[in-house]
N, C-alpha and C. Protein backbone atom coordinates (compact mmCIF):
# COMPACT_ATOMS: atom_id res chain seq x y z
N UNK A 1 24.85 -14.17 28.55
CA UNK A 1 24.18 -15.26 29.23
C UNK A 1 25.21 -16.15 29.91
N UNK A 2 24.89 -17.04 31.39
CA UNK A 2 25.91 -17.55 32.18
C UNK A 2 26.40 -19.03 30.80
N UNK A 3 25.47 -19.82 30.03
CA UNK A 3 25.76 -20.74 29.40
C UNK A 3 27.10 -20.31 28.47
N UNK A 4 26.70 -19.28 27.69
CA UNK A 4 27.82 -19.06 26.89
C UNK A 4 29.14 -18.44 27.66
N UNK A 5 29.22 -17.79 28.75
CA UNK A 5 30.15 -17.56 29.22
C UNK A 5 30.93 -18.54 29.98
N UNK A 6 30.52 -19.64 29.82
CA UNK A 6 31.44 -20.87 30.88
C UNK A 6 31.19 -21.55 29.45
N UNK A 7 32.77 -21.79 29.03
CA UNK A 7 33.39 -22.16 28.07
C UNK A 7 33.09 -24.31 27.83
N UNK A 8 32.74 -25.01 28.96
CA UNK A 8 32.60 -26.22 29.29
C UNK A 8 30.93 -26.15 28.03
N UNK A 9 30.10 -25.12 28.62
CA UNK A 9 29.01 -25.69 27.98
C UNK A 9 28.75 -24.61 26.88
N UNK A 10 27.91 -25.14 26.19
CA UNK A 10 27.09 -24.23 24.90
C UNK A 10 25.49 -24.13 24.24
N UNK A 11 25.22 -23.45 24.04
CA UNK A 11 23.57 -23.03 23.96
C UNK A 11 23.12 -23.97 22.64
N UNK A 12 21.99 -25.07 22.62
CA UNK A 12 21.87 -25.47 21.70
C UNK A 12 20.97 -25.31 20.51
N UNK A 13 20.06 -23.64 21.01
CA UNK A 13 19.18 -23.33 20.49
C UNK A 13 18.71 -22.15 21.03
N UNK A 14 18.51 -21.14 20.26
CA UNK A 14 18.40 -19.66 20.61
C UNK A 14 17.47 -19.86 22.20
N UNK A 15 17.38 -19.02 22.98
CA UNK A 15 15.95 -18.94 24.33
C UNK A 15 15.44 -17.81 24.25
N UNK A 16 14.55 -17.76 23.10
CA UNK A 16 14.29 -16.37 23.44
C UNK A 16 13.03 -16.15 24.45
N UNK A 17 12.50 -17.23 24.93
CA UNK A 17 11.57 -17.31 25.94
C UNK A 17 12.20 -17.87 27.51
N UNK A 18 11.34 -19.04 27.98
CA UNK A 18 11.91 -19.40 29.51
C UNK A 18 12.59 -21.03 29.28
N UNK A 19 12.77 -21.51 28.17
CA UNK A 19 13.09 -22.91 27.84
C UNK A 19 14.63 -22.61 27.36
N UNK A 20 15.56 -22.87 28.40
CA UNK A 20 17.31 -22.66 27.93
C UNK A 20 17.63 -24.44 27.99
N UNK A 21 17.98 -24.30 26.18
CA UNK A 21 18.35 -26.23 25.45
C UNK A 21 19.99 -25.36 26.00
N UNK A 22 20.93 -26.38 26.72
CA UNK A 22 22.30 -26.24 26.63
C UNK A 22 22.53 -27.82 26.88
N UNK A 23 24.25 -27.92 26.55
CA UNK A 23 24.75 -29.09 26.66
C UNK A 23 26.41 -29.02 27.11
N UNK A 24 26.45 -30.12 27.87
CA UNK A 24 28.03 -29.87 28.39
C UNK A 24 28.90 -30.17 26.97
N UNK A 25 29.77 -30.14 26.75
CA UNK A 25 30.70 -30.12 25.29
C UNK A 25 31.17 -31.03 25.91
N UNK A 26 31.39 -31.79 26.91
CA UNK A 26 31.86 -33.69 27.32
C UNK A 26 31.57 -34.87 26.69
N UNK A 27 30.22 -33.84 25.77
CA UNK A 27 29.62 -34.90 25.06
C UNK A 27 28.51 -36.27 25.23
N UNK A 28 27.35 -36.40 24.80
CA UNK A 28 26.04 -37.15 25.50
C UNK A 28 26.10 -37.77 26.64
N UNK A 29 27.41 -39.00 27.05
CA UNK A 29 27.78 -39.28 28.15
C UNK A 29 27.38 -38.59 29.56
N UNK A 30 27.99 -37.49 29.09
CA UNK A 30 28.27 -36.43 30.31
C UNK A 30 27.22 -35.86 30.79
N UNK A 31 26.29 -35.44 29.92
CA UNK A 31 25.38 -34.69 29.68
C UNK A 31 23.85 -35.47 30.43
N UNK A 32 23.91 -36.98 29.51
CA UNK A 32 23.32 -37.83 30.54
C UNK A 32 23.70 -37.58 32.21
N UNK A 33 24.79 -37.99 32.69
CA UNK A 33 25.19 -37.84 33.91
C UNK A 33 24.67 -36.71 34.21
N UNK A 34 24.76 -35.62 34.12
CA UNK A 34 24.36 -34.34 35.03
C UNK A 34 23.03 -34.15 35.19
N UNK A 35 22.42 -34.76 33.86
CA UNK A 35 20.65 -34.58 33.71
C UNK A 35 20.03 -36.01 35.30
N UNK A 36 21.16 -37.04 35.41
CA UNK A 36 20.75 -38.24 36.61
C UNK A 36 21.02 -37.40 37.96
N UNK A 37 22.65 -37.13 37.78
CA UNK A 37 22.82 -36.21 39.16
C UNK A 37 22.28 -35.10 39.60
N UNK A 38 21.47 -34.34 38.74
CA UNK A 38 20.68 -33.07 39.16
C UNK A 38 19.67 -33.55 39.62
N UNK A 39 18.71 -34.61 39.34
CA UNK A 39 16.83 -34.61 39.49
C UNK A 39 17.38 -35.92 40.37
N UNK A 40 18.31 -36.70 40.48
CA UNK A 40 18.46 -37.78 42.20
C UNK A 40 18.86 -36.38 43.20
N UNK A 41 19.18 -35.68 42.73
CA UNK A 41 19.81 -34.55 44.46
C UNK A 41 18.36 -33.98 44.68
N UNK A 42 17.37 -33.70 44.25
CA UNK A 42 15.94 -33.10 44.78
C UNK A 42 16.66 -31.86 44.67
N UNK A 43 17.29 -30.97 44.25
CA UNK A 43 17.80 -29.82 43.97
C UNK A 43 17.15 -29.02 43.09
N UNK A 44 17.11 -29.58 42.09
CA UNK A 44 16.08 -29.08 40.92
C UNK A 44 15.84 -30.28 40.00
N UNK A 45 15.02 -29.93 38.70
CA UNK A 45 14.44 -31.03 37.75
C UNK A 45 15.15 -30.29 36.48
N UNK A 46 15.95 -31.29 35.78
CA UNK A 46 15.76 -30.88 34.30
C UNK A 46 15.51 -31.86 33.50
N UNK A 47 14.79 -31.32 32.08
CA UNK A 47 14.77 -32.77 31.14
C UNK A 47 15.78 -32.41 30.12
N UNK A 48 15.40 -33.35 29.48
CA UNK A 48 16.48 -33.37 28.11
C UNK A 48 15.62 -33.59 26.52
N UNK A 49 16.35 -33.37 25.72
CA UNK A 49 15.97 -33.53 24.09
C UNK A 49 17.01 -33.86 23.61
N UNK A 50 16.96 -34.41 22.14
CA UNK A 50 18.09 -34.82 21.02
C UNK A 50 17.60 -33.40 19.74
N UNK A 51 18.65 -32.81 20.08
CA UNK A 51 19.00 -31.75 19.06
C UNK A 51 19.97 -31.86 18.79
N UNK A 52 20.20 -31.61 17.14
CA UNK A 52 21.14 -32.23 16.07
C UNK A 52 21.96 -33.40 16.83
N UNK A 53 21.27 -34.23 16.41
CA UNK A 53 21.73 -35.74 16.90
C UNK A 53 22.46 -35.61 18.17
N UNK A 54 22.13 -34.78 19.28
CA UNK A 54 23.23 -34.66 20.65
C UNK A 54 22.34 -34.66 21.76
N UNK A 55 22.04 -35.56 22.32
CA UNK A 55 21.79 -35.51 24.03
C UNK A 55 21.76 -34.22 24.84
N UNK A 56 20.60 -32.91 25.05
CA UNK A 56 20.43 -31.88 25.02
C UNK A 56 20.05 -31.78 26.27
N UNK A 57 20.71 -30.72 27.38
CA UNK A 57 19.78 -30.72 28.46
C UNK A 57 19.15 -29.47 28.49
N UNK A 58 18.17 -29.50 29.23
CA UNK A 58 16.68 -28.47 28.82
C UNK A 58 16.58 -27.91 30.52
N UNK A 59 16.37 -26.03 30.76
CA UNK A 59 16.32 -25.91 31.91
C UNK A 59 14.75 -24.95 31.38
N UNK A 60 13.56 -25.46 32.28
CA UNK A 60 12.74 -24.25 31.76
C UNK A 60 12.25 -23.44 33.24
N UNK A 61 11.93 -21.86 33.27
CA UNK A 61 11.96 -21.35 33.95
C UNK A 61 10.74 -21.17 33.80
N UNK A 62 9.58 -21.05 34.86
CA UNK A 62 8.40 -20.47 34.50
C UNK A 62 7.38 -20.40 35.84
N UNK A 63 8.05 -20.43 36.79
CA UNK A 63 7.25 -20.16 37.90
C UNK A 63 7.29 -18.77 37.90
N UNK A 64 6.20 -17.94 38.24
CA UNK A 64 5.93 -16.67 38.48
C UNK A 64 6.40 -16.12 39.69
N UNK A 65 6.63 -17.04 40.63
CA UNK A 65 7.64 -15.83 41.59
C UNK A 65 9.30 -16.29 41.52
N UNK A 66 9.86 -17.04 40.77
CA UNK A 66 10.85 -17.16 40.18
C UNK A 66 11.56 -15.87 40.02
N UNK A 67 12.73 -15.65 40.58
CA UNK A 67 13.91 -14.24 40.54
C UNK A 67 15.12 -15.00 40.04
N UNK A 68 16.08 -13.69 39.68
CA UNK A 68 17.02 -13.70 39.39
C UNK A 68 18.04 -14.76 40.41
N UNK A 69 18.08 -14.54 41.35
CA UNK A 69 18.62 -15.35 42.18
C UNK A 69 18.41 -16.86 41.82
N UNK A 70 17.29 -17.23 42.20
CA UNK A 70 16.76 -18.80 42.09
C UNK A 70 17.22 -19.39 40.61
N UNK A 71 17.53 -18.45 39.64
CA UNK A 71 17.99 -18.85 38.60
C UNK A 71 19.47 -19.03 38.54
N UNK A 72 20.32 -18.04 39.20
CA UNK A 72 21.50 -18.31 39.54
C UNK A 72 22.01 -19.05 40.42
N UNK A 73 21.09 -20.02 41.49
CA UNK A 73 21.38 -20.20 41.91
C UNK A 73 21.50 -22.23 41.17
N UNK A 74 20.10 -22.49 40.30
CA UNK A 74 20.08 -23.77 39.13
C UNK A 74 21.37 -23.34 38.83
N UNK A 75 22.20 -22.43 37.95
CA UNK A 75 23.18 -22.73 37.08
C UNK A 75 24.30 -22.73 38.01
N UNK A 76 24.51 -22.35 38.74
CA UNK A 76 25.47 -22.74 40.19
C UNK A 76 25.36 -24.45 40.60
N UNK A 77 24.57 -24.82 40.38
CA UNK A 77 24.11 -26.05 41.10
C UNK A 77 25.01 -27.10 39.94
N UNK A 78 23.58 -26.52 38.52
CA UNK A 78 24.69 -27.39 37.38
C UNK A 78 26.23 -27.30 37.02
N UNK A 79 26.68 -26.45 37.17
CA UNK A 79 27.83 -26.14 36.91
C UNK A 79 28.57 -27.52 38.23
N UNK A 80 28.17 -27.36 39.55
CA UNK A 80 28.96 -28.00 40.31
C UNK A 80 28.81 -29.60 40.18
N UNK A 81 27.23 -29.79 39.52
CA UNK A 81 27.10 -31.09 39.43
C UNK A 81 28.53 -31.50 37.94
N UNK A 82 28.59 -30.95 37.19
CA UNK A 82 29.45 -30.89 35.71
C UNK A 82 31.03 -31.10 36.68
N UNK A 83 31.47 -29.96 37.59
CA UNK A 83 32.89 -30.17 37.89
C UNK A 83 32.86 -31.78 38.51
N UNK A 84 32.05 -32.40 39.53
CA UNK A 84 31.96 -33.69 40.16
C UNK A 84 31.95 -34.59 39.38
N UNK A 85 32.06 -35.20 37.94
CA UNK A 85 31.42 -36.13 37.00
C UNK A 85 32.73 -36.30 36.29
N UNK A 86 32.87 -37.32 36.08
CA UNK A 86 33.51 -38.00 34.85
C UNK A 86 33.10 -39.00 34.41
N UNK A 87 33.25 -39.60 32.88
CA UNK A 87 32.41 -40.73 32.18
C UNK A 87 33.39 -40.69 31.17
């Protein structure tokens, strides 16, 4: 999966459906920030949860004509919003 392979972030709860919990390892701060800078760019929407006491961001997939692409193309997006940020 792209989460576990980019070493910055980590999965905070199995997906075995269309709801992927990940979080930047920057720690809640950060994590806040990317969840403001993603849904102000009109790019995409994500929400968030507190799993084990940590500021969680939540990507869920579930539109039916949703592809592989359009999905790579969210974690492309987050990833660049994550390199732009410091807190």
């Amino acid at each position: 999966m792209w989460v576990e392979a980019d070493d910055r972030f980590e999965l905070a709860a199995p997906a075995p459906l269309n709801l992927v919990c990940f979080r930047h390892r920057g720690g809640d701060d950060l994590n806040r920030a990317i969840l403001d800078a993603l849904n102000a760019s009109g790019d995409l929407y994500l929400t968030h949860t507190v799993l084990d006491e940590r500021y969680t961001l939540r990507l869920c997939v579930g539109q039916t004509r949703t592809e592989e692409e359009h999905v790579a193309a969210a974690w492309a997006r987050i990833r660049r919003a994550a390199e732009g940020l410091t807190v």
